[in-house]
Protein backbone atom coordinates (compact mmCIF):
# COMPACT_ATOMS: atom_id res chain seq x y z
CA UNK A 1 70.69 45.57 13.36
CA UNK A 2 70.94 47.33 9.92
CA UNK A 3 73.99 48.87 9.29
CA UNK A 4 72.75 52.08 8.11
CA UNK A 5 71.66 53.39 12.01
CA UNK A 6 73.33 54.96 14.11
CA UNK A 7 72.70 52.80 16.93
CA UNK A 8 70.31 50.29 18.48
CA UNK A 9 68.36 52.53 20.73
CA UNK A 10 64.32 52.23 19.47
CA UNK A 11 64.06 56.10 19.82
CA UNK A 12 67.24 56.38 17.03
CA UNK A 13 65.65 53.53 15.07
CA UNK A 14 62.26 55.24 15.02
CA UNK A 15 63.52 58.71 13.91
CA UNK A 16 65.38 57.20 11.21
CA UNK A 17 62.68 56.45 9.77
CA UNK A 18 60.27 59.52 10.68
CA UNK A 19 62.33 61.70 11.85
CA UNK A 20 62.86 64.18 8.77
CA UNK A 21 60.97 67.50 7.94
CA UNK A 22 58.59 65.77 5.39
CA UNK A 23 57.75 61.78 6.62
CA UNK A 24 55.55 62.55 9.33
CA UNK A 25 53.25 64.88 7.22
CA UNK A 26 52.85 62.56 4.58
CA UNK A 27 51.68 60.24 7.23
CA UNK A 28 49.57 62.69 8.54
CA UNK A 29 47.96 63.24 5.36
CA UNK A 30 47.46 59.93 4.72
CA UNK A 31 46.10 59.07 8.48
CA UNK A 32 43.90 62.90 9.17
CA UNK A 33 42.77 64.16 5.48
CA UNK A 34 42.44 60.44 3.82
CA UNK A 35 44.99 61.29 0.95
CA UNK A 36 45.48 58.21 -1.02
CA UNK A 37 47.24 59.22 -4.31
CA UNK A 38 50.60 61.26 -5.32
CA UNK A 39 48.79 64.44 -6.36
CA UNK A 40 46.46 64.49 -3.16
CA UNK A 41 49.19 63.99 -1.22
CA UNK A 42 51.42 66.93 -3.28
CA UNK A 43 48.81 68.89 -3.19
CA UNK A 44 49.60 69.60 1.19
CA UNK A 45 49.61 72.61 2.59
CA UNK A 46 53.27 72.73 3.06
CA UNK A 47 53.76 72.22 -0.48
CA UNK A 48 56.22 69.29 -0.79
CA UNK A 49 58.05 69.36 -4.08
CA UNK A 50 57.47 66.10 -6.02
CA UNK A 51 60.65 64.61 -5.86
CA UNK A 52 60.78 64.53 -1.66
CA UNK A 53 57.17 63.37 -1.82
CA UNK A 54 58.20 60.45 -4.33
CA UNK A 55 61.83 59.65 -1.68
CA UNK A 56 59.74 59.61 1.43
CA UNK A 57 56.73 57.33 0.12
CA UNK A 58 59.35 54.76 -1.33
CA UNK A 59 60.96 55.08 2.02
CA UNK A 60 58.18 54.16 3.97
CA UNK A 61 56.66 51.83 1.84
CA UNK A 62 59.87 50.02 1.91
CA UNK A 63 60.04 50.08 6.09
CA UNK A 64 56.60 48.80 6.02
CA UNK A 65 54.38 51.89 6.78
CA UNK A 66 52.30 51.73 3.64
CA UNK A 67 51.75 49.54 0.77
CA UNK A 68 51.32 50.46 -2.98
CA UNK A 69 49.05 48.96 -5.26
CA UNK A 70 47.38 49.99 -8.14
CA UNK A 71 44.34 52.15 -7.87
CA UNK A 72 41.78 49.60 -10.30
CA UNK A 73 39.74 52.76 -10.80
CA UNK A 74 42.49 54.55 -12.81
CA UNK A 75 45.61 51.79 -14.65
CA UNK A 76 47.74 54.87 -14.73
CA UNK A 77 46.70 55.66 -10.74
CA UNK A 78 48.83 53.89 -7.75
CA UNK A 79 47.18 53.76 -4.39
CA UNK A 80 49.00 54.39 -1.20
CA UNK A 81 47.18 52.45 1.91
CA UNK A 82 48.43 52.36 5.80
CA UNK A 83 49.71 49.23 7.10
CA UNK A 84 49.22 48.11 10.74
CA UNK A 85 52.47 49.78 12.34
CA UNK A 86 51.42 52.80 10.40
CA UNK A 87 47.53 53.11 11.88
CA UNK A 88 49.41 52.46 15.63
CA UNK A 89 51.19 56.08 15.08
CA UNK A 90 47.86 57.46 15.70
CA UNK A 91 48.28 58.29 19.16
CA UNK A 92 51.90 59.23 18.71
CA UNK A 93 50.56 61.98 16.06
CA UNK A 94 47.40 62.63 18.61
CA UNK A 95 50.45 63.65 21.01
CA UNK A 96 52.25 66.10 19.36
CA UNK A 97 49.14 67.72 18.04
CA UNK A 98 48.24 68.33 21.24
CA UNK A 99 51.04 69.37 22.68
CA UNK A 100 51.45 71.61 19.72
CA UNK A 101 47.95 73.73 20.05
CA UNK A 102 49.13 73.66 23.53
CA UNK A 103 52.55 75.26 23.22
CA UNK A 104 52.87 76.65 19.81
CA UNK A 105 51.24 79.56 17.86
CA UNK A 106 48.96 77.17 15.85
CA UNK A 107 46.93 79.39 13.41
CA UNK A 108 45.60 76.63 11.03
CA UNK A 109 42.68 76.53 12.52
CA UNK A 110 41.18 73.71 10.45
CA UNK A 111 43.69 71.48 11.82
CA UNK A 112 43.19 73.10 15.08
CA UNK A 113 39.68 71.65 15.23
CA UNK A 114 40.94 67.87 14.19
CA UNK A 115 43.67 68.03 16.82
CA UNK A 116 40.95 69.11 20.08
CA UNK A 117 38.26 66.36 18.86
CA UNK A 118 41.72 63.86 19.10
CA UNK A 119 42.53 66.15 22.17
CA UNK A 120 39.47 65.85 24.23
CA UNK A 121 38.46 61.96 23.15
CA UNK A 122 41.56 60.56 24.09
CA UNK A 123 42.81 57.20 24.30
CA UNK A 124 39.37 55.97 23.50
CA UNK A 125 38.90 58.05 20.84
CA UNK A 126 42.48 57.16 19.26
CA UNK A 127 41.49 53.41 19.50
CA UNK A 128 38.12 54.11 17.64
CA UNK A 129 39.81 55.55 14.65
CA UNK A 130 42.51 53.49 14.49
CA UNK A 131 40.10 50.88 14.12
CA UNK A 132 38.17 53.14 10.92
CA UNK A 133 41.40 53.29 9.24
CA UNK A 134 42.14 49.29 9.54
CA UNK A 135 38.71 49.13 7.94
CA UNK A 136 39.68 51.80 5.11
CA UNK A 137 43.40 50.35 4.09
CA UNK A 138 43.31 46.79 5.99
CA UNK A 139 39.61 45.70 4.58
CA UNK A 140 36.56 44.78 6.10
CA UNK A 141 37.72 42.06 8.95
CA UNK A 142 40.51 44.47 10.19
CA UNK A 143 38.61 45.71 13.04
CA UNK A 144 38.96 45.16 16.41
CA UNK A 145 35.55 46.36 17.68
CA UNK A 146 32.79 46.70 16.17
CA UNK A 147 31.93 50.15 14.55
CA UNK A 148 30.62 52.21 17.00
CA UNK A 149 27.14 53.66 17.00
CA UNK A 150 26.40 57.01 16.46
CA UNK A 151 29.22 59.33 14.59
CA UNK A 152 33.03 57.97 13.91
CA UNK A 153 35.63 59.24 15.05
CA UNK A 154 36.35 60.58 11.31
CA UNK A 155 33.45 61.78 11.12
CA UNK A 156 33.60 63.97 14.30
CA UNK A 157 36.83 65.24 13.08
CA UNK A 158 35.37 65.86 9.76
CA UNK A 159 32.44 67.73 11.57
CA UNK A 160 34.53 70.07 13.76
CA UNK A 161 36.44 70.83 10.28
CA UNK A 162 33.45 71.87 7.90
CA UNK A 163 32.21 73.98 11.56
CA UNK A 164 35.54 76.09 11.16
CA UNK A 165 35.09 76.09 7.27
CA UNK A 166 31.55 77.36 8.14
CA UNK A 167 32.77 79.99 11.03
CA UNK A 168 35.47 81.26 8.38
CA UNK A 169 32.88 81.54 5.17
């Protein structure tokens, strides 16, 4: 066991990693709205200042959660990408979305609509986009299944988003 935990218990172990204000909504945006760079990632909602944002990747690129490479589309560019323990939070995240539009006042409706799409698909539906996002930061061969017919799970998510864009305009 590392020295730095408080103790062995996976719950402790597991919040010591993700368990601040700002680590599971970099995820998030990594995982939900494809951010990929610093500034996308800055750029959040909840407005995360620079140097927090710059502490919490290092921290989980260093506990294995992402990797960072160079983006070969931009030298000056680094390119944050979701490792396998990382892509199986998915249904943890599912979880407490829905038990948030459940239980709390949740007015961003644009989230909202990604959260009942993860809400109402399920475990299924979880599997189905974990298995987009090993294709996106794993490569090609990541998959379990193959790629579904019809919509992804990304892009039903993306769907019920640009319908609440479209309800609000």
């Amino acid at each position: 066991m590392r020295k730095d935990v408080r103790s062995g218990c996976p719950i402790n172990q597991s919040l010591e990693i993700f368990g601040d204000r700002w680590t599971l909504l970099v995820l998030r945006d990594i995982i939900f709205a494809g951010a990929r760079h610093f500034r996308e990632l800055l750029a959040g909602p909840e407005r995360i200042s620079s140097n927090i944002l710059s502490d919490r990747l290092s921290r989980l690129v260093e506990h294995g959660l992402l990797t960072r490479a160079g983006d070969p589309a931009h030298q000056q560019k680094v390119v944050y990408s979701l490792t396998e323990q990382a892509i199986e939070l998915v249904p943890v995240l599912a979880q407490i979305s829905s038990w948030g539009t459940r239980h709390l006042p949740a007015d961003d409706e644009l989230c909202v609509a990604r959260a009942r799409v993860l809400d109402e698909g399920g475990p299924p539906l979880w599997e189905a986009y974990m298995d987009e996002l090993r294709e996106i930061h794993l490569g090609p061969g990541a998959r379990r299944t193959p790629a579904p017919e019809g919509p992804t799970a990304g892009e039903r998510m993306q769907a019920a988003y640009e319908a609440v864009l479209r309800a609000g305009a």
